[in-house]
PDB file of N, CA and C in Angstrom:
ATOM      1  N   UNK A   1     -14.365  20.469  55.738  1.00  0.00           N
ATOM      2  CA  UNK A   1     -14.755  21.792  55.324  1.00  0.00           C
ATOM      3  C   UNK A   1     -14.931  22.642  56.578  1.00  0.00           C
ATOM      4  N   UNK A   2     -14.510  23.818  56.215  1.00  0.00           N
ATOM      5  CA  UNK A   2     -14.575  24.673  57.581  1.00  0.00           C
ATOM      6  C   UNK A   2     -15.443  26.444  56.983  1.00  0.00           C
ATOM      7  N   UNK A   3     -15.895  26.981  58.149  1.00  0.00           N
ATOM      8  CA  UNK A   3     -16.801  27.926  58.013  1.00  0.00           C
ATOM      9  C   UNK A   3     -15.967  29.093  57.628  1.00  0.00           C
ATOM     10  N   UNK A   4     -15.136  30.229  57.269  1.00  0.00           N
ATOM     11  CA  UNK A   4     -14.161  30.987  57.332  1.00  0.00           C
ATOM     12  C   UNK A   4     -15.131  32.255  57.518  1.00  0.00           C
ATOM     13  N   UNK A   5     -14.911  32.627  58.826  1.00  0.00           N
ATOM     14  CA  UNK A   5     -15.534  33.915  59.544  1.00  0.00           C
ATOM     15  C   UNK A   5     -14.849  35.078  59.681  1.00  0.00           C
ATOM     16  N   UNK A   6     -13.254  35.282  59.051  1.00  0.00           N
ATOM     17  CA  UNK A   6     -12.342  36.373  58.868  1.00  0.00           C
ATOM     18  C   UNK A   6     -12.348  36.754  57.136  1.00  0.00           C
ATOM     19  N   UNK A   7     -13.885  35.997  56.237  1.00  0.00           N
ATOM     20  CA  UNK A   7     -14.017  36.140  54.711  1.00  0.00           C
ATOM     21  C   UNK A   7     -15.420  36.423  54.547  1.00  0.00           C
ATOM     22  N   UNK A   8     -15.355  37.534  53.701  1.00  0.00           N
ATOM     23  CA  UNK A   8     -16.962  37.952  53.646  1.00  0.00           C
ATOM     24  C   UNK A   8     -17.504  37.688  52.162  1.00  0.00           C
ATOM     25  N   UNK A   9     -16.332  36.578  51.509  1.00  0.00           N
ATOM     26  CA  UNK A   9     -16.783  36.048  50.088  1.00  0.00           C
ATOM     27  C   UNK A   9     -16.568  34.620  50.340  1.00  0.00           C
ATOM     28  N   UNK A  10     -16.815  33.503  49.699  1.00  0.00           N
ATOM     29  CA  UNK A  10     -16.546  32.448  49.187  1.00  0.00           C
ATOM     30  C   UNK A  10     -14.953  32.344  48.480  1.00  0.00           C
ATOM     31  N   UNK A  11     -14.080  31.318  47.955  1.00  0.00           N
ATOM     32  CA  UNK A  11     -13.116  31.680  46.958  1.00  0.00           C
ATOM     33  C   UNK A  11     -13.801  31.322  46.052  1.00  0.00           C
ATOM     34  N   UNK A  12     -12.929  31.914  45.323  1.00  0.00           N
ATOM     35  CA  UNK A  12     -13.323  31.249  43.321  1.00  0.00           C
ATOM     36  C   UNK A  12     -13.455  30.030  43.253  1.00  0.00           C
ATOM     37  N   UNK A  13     -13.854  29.982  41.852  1.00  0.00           N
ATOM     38  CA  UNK A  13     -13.951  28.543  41.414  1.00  0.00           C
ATOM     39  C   UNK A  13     -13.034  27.769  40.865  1.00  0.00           C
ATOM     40  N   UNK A  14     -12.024  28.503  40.744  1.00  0.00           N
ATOM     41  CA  UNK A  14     -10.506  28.706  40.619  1.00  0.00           C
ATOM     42  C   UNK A  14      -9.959  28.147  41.547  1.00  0.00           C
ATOM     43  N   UNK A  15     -10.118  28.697  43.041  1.00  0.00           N
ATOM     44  CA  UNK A  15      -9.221  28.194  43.960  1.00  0.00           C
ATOM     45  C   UNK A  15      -9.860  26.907  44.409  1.00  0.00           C
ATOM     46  N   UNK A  16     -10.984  26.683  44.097  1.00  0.00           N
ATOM     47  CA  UNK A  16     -11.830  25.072  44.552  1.00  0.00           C
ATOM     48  C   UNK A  16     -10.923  23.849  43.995  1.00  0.00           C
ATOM     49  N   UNK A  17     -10.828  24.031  42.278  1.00  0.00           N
ATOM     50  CA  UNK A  17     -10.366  23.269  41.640  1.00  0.00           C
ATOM     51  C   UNK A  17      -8.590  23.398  41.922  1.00  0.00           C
ATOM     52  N   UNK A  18      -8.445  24.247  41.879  1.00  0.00           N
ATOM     53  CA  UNK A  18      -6.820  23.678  42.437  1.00  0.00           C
ATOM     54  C   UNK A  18      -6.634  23.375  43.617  1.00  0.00           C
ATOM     55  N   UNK A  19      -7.064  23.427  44.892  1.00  0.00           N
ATOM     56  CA  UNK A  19      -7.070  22.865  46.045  1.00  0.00           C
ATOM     57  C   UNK A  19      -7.702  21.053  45.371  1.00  0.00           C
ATOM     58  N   UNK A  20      -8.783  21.034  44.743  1.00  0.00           N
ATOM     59  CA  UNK A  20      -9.120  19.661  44.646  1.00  0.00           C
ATOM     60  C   UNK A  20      -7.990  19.231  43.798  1.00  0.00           C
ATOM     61  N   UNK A  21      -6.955  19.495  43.032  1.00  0.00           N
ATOM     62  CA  UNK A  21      -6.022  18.917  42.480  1.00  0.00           C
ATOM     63  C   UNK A  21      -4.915  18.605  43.040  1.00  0.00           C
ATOM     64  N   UNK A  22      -4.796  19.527  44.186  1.00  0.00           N
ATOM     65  CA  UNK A  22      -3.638  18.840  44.962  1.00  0.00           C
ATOM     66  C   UNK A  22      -3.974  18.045  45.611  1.00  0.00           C
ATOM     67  N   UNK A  23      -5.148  17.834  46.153  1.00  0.00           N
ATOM     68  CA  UNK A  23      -5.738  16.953  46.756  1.00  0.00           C
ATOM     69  C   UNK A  23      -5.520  15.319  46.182  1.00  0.00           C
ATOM     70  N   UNK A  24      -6.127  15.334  44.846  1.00  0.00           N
ATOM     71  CA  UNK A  24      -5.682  14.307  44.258  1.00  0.00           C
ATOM     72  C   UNK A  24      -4.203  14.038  43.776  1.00  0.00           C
ATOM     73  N   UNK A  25      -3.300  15.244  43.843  1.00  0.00           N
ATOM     74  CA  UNK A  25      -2.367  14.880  43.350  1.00  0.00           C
ATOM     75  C   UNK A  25      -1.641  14.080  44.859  1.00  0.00           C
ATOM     76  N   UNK A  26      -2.343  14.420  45.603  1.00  0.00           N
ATOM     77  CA  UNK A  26      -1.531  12.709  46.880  1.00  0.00           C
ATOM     78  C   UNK A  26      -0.370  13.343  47.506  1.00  0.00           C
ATOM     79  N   UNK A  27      -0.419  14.734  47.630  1.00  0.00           N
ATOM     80  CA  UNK A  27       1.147  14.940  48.382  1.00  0.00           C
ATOM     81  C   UNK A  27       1.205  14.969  49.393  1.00  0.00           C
ATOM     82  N   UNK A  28       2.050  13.793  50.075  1.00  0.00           N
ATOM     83  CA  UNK A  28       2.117  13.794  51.533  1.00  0.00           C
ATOM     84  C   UNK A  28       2.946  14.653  52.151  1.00  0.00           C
ATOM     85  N   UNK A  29       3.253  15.137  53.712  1.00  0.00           N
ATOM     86  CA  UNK A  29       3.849  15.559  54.528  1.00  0.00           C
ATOM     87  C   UNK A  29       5.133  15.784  54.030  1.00  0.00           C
ATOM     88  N   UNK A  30       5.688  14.653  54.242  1.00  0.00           N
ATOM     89  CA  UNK A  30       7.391  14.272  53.781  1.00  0.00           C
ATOM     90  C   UNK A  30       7.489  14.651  52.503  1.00  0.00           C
ATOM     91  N   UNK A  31       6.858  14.583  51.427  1.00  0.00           N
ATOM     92  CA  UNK A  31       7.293  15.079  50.231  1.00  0.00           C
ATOM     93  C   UNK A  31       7.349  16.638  50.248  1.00  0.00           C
ATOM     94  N   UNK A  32       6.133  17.273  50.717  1.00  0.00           N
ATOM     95  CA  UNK A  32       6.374  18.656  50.799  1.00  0.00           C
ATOM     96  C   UNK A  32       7.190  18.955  51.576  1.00  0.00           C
ATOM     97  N   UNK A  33       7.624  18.473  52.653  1.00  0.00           N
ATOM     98  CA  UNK A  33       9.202  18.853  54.025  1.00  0.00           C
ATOM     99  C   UNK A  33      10.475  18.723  52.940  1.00  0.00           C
ATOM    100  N   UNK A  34      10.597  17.642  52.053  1.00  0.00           N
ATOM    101  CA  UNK A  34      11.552  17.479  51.157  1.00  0.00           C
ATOM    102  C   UNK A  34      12.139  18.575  50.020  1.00  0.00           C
ATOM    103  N   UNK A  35      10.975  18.678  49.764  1.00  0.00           N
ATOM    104  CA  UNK A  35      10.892  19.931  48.544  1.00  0.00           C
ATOM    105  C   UNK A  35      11.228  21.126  49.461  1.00  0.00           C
ATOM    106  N   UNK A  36      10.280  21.555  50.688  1.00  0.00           N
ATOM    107  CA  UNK A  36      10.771  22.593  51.458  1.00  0.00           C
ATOM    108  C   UNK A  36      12.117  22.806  51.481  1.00  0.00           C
ATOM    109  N   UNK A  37      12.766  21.805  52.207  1.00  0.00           N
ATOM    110  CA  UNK A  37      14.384  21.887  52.357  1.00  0.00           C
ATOM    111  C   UNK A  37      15.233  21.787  51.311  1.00  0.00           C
ATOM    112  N   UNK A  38      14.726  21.287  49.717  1.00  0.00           N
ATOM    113  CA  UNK A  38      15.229  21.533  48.702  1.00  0.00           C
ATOM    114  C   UNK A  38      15.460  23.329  47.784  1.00  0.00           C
ATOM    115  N   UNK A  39      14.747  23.327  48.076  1.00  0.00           N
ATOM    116  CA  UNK A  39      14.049  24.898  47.789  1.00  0.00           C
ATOM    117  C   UNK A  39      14.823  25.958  48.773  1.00  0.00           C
ATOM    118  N   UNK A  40      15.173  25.625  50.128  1.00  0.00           N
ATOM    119  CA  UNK A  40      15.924  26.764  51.107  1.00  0.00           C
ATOM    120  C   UNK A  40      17.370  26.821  50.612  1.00  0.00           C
ATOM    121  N   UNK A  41      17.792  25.426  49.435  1.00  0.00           N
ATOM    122  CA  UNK A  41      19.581  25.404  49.678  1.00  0.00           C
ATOM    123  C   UNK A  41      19.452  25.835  48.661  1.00  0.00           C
ATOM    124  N   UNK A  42      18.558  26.510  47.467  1.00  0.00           N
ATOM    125  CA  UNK A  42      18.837  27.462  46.875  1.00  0.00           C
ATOM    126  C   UNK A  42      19.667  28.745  46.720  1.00  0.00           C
ATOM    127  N   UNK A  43      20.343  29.546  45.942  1.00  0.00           N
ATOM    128  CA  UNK A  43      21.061  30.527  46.924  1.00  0.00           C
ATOM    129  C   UNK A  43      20.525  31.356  47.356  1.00  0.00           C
ATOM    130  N   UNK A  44      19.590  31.887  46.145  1.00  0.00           N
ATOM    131  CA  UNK A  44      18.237  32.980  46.959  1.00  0.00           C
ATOM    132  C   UNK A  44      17.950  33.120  48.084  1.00  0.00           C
ATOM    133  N   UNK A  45      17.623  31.829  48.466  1.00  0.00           N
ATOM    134  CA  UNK A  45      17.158  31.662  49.525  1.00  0.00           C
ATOM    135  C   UNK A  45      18.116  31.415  50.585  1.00  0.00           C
ATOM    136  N   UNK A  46      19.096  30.346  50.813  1.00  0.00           N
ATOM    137  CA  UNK A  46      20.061  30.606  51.587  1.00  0.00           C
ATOM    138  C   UNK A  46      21.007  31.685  52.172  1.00  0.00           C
ATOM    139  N   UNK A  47      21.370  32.488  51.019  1.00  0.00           N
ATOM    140  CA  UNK A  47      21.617  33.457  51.313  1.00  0.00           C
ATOM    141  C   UNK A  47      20.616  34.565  52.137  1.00  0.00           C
ATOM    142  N   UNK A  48      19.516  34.558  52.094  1.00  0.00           N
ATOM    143  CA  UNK A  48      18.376  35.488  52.464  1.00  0.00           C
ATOM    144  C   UNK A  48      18.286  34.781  54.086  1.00  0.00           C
ATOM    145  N   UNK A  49      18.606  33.633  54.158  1.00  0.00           N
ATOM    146  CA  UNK A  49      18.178  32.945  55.483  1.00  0.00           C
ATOM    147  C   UNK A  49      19.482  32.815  56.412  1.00  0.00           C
ATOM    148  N   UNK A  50      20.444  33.256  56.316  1.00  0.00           N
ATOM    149  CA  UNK A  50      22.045  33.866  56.683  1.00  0.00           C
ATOM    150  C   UNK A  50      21.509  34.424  57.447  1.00  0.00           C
ATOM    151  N   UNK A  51      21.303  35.757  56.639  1.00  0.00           N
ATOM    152  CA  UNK A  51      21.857  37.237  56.281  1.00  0.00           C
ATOM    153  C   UNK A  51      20.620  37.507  57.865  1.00  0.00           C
ATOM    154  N   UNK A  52      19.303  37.153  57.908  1.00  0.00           N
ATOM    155  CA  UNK A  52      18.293  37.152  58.898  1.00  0.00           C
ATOM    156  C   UNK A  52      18.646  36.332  59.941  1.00  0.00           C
ATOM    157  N   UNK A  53      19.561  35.130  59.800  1.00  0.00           N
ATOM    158  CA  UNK A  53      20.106  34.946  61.072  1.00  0.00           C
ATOM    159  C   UNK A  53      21.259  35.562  61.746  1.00  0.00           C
ATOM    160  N   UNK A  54      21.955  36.354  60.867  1.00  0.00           N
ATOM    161  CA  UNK A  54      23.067  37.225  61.552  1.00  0.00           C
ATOM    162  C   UNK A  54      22.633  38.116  61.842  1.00  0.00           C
ATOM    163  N   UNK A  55      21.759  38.497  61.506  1.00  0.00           N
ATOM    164  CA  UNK A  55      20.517  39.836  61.863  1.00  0.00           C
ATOM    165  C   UNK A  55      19.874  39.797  63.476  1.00  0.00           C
ATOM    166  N   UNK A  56      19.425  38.377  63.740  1.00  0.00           N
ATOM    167  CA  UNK A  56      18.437  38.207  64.176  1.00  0.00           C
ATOM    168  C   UNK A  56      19.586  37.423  65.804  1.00  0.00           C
ATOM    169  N   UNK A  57      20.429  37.219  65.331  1.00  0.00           N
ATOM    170  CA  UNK A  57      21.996  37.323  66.230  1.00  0.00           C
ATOM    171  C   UNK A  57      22.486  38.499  66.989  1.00  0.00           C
ATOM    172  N   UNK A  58      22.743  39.582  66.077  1.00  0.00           N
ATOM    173  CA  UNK A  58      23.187  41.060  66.150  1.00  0.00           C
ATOM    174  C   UNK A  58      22.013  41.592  67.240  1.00  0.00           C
ATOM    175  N   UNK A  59      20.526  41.180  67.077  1.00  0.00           N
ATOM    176  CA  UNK A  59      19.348  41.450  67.813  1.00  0.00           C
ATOM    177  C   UNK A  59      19.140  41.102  68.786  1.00  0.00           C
ATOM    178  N   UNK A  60      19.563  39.798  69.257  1.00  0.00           N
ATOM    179  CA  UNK A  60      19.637  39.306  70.704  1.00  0.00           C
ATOM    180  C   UNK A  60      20.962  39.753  71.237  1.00  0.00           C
ATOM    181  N   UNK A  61      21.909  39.838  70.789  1.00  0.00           N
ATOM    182  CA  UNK A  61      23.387  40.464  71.177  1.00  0.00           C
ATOM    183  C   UNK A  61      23.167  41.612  72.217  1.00  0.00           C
ATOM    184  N   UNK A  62      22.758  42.710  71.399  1.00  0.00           N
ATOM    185  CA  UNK A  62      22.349  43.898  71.932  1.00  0.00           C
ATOM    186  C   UNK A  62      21.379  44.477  72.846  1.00  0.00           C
ATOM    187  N   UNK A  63      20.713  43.141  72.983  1.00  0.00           N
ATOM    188  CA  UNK A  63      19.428  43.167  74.341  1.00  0.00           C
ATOM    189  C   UNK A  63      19.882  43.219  75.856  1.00  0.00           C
ATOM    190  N   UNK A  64      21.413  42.187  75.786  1.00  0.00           N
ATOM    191  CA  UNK A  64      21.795  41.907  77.059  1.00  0.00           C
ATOM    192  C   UNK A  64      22.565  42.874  77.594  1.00  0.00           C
TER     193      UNK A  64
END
């Protein structure tokens, strides 16, 4: 448990119980990295993660 000094409330009782459910639901590291990288080869998302690297290409291009 940690003190949160950038919150001038508590969370809900809402967010207690679903943090304690993932908790129990046991998800390790690797399963969430798995799902992560499942979730990016989406096209939504792939496409969105292109389009910001040709962007972000075009951006260093033009610096030099």
């Amino acid at each position: 448990m940690r003190v949160r000094l950038d919150k001038g409330t508590p969370n809900e009782f809402n967010t207690y119980r679903k943090v304690m459910r993932s908790i129990k639901d046991n998800i390790t590291e690797d399963i969430l990295l798995n799902e992560i990288n499942e979730i990016i080869r989406l096209p939504m998302y792939a496409d969105r993660i292109q389009n910001e690297s040709k962007a972000h290409q075009h951006n260093s291009s033009r610096r030099r």
